[in-house]
N, C-alpha and C. Protein backbone atom coordinates (compact mmCIF):
# COMPACT_ATOMS: atom_id res chain seq x y z
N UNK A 1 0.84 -1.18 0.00
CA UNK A 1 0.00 0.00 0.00
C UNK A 1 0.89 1.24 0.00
N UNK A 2 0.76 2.15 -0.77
CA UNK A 2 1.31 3.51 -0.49
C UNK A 2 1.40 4.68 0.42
N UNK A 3 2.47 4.79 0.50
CA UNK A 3 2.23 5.81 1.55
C UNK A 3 1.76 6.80 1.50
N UNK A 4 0.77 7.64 2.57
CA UNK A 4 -0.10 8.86 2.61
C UNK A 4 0.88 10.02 2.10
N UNK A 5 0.99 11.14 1.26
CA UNK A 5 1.52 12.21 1.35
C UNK A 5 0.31 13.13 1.92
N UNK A 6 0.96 14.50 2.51
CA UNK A 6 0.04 15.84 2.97
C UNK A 6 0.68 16.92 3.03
N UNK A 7 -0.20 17.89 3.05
CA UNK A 7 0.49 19.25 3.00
C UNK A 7 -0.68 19.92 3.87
N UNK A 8 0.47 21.34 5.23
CA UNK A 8 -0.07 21.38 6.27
C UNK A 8 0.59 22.86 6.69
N UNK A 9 0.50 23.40 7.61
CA UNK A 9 1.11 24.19 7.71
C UNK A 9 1.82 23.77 9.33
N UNK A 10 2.91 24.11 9.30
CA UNK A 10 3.26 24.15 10.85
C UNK A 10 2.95 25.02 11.83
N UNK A 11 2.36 24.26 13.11
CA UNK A 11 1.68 25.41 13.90
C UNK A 11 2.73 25.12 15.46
N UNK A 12 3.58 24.43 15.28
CA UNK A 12 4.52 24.82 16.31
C UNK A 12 6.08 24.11 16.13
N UNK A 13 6.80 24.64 16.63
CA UNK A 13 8.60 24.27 16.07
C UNK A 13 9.27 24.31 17.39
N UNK A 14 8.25 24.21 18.58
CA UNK A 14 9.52 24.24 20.21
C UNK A 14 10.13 22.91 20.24
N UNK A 15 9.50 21.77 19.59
CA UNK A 15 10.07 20.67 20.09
C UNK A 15 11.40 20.17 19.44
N UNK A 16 12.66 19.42 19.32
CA UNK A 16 13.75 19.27 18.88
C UNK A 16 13.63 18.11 17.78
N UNK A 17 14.06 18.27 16.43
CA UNK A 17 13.65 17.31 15.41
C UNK A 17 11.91 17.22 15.72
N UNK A 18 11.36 18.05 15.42
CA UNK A 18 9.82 17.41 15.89
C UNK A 18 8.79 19.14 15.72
N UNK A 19 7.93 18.68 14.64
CA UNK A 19 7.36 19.67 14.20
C UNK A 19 5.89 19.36 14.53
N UNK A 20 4.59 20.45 14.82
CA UNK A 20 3.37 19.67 14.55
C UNK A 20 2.65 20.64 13.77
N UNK A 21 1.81 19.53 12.86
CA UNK A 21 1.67 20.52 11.85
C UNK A 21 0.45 20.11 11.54
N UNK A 22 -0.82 21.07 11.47
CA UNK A 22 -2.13 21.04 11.02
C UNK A 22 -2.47 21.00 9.27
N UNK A 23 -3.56 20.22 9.42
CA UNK A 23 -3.58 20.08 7.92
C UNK A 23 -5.43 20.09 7.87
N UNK A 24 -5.82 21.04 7.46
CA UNK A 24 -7.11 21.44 7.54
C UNK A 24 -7.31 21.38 5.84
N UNK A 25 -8.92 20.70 6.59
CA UNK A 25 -9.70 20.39 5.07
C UNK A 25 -11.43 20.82 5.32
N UNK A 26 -12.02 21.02 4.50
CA UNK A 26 -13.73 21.29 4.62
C UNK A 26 -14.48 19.96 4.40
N UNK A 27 -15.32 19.71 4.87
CA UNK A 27 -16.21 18.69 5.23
C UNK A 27 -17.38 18.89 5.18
N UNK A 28 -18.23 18.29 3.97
CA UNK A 28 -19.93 18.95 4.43
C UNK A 28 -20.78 17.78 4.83
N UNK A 29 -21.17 18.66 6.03
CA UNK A 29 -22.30 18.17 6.74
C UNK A 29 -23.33 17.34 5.91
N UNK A 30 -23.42 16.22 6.57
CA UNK A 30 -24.42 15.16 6.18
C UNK A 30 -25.64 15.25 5.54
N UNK A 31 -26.14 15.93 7.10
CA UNK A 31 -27.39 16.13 7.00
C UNK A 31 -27.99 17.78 6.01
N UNK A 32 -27.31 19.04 6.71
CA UNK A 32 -27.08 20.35 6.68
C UNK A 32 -26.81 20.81 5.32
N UNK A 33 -25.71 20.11 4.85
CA UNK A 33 -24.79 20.50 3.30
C UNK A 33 -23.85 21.58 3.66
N UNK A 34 -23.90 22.51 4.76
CA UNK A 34 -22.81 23.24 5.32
C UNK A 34 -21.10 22.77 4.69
N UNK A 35 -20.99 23.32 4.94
CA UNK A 35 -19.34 22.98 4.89
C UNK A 35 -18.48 23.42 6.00
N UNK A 36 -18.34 22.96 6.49
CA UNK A 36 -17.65 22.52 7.91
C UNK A 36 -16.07 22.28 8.26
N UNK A 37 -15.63 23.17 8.64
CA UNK A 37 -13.57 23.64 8.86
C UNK A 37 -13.52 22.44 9.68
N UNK A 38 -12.98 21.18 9.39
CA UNK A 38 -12.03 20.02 10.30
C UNK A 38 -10.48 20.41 9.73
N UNK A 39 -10.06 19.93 11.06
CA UNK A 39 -8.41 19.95 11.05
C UNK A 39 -7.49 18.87 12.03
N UNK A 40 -6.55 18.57 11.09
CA UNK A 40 -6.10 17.23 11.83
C UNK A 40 -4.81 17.61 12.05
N UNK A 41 -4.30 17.21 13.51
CA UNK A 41 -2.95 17.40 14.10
C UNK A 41 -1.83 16.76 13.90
N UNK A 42 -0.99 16.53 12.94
CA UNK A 42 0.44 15.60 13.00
C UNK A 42 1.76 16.01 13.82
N UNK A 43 2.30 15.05 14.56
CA UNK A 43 3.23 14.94 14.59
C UNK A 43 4.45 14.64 13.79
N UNK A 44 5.80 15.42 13.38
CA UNK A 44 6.48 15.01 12.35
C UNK A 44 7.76 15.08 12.74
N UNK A 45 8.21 14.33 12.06
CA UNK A 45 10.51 13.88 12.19
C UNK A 45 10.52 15.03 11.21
N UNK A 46 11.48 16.10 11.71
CA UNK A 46 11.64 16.81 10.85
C UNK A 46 13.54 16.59 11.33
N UNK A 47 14.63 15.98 11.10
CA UNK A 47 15.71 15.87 11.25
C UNK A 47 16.93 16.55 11.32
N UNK A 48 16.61 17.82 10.17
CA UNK A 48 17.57 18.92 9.95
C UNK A 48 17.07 19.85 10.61
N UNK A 49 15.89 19.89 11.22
CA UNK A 49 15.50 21.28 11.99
C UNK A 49 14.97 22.62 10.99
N UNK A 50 14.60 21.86 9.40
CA UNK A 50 14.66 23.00 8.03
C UNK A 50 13.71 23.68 7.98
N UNK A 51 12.70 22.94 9.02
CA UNK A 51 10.90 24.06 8.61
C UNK A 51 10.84 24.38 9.75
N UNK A 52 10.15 25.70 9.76
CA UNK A 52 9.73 26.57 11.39
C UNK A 52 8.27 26.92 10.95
N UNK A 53 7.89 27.75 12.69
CA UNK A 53 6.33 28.31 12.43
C UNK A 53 6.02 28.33 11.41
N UNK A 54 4.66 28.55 10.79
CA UNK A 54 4.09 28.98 9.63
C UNK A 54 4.30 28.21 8.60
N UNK A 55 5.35 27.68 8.52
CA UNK A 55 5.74 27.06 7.19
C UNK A 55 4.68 26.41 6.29
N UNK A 56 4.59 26.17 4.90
CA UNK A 56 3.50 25.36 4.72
C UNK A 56 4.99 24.32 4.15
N UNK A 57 4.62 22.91 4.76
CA UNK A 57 5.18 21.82 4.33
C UNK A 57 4.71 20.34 3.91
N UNK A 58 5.27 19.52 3.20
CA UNK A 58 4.94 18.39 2.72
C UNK A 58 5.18 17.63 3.57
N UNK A 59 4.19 16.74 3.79
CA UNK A 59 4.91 15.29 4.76
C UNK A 59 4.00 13.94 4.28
N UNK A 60 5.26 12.75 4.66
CA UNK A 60 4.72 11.62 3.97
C UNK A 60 4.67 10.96 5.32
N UNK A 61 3.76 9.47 5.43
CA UNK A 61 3.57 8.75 6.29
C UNK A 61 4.70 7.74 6.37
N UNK A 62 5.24 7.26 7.92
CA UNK A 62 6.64 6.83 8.12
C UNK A 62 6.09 6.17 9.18
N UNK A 63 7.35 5.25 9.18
CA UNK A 63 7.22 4.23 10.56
C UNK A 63 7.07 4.82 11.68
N UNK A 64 6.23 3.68 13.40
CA UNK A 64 5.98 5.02 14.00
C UNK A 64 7.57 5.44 14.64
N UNK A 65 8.07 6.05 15.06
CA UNK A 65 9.61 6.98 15.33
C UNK A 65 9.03 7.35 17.20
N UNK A 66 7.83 7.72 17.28
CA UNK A 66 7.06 7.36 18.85
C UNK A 66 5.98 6.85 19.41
N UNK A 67 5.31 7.86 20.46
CA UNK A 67 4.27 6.82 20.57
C UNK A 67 2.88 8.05 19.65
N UNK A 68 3.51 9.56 19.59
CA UNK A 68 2.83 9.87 18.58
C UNK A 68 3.31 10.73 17.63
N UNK A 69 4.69 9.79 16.79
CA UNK A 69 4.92 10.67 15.88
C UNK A 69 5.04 9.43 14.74
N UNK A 70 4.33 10.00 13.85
CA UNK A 70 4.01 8.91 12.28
C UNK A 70 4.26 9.34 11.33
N UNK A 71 4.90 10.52 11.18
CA UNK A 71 4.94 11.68 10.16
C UNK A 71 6.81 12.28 9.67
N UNK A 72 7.14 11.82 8.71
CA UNK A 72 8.30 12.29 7.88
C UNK A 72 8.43 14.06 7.02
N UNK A 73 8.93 14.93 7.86
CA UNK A 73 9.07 16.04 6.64
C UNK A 73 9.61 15.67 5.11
N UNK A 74 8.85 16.23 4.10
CA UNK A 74 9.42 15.79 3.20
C UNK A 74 10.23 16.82 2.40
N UNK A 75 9.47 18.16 2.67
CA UNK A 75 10.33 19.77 1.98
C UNK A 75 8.95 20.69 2.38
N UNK A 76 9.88 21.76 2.39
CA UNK A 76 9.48 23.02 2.80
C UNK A 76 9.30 23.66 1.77
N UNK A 77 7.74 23.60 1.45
CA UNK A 77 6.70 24.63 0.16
C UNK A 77 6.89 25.79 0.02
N UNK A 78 7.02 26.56 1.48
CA UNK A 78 6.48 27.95 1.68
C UNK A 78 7.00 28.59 2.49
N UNK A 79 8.02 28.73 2.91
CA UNK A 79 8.50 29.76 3.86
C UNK A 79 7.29 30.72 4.58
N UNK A 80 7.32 30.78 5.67
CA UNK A 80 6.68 31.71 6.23
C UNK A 80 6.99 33.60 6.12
N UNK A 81 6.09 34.00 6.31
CA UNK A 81 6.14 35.85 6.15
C UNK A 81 5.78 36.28 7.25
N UNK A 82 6.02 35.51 8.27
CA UNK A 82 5.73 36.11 9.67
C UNK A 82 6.85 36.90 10.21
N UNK A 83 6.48 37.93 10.97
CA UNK A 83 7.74 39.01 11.22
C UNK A 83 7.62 38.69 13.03
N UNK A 84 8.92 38.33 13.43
CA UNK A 84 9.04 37.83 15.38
C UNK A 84 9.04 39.53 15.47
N UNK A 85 8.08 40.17 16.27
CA UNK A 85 7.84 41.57 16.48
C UNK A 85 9.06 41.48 17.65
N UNK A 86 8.85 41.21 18.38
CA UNK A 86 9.86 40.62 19.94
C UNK A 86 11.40 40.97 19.33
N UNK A 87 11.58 40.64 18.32
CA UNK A 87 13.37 40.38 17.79
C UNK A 87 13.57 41.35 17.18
N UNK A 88 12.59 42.12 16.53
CA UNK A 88 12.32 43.52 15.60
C UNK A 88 12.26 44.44 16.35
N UNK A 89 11.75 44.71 17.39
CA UNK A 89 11.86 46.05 18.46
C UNK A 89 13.08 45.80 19.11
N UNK A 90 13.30 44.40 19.36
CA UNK A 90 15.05 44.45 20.76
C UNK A 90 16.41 45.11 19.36
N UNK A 91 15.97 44.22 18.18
CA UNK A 91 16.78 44.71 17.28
C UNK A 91 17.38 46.65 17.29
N UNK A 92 15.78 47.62 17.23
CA UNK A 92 15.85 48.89 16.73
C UNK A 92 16.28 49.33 18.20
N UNK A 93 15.82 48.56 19.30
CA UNK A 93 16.11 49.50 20.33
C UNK A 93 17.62 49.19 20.54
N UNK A 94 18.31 47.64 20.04
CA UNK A 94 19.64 48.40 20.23
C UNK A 94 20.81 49.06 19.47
N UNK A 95 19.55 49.59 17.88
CA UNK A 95 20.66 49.93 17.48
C UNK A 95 20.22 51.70 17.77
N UNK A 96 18.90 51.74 18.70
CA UNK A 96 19.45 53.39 18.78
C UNK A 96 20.19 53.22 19.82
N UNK A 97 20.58 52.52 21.00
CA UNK A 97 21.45 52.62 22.13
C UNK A 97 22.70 52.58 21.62
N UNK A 98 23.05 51.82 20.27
CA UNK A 98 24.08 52.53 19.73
C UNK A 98 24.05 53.44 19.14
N UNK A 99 23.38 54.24 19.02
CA UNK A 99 23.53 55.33 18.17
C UNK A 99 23.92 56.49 19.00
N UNK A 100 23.09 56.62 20.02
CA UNK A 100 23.24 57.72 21.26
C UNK A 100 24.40 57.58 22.26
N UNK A 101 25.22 56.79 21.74
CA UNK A 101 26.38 56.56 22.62
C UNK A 101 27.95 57.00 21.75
C-alpha cells in the first residue's frame, strides 16, 4: 500500500527534530450541506531542523519513530512571512542605544 503524502502548515517548532503541523480540510455536513472547517494534528521527524512556524510543508507517512509521531518532513513549500515583532523592536532598540552613545 502507499504511503499517505500531505500538506499542512506548521503550527509549532519548540520541540527538537519534531514539528506539529495542522492540515485542515472542509467537510460537508451530512445532513445540513454546510461545509464545515475540520483539522487534523500531525506529529512530524523533521531531522535537519529546516521548517519553522508557519511554514507550509509536505509530509509523507513513516514508521511510528514514537508513541505519537508517524509523520516524515518531506520539503518546505512555503516559507513563512511572519515578522518575530519581539526580535524587531530588541533589534531597533539596540541599534538606537548605539547610536546615542
Amino acid at each position: 500500500m502507499p504511503k499517505r503524502v500531505a500538506v499542512g502548515v506548521v503550527k509549532s517548532d519548540r520541540m527538537a527534530k519534531t514539528r506539529v503541523v495542522e492540515i485542515a480540510r472542509l467537510v460537508k455536513h451530512p445532513m445540513y450541506g454546510k461545509f464545515v472547517r475540520h483539522r487534523t494534528i500531525c506529529y512530524v521527524h523533521d531531522e535537519a531542523d529546516a521548517s519553522g512556524r508557519g511554514d507550509k510543508v509536505e509530509i509523507i507517512e513513516s514508521r511510528p519513530r514514537s508513541k505519537t509521531k508517524r509523520w516524515e518532513l518531506v520539503r518546505v513549500l512555503e516559507r513563512s512571512q511572519e515578522v518575530d515583532l519581539a526580535a524587531l523592536r530588541a533589534a531597533q532598540q539596540a541599534g538606537e542605544a548605539a547610536g546615542k552613545e
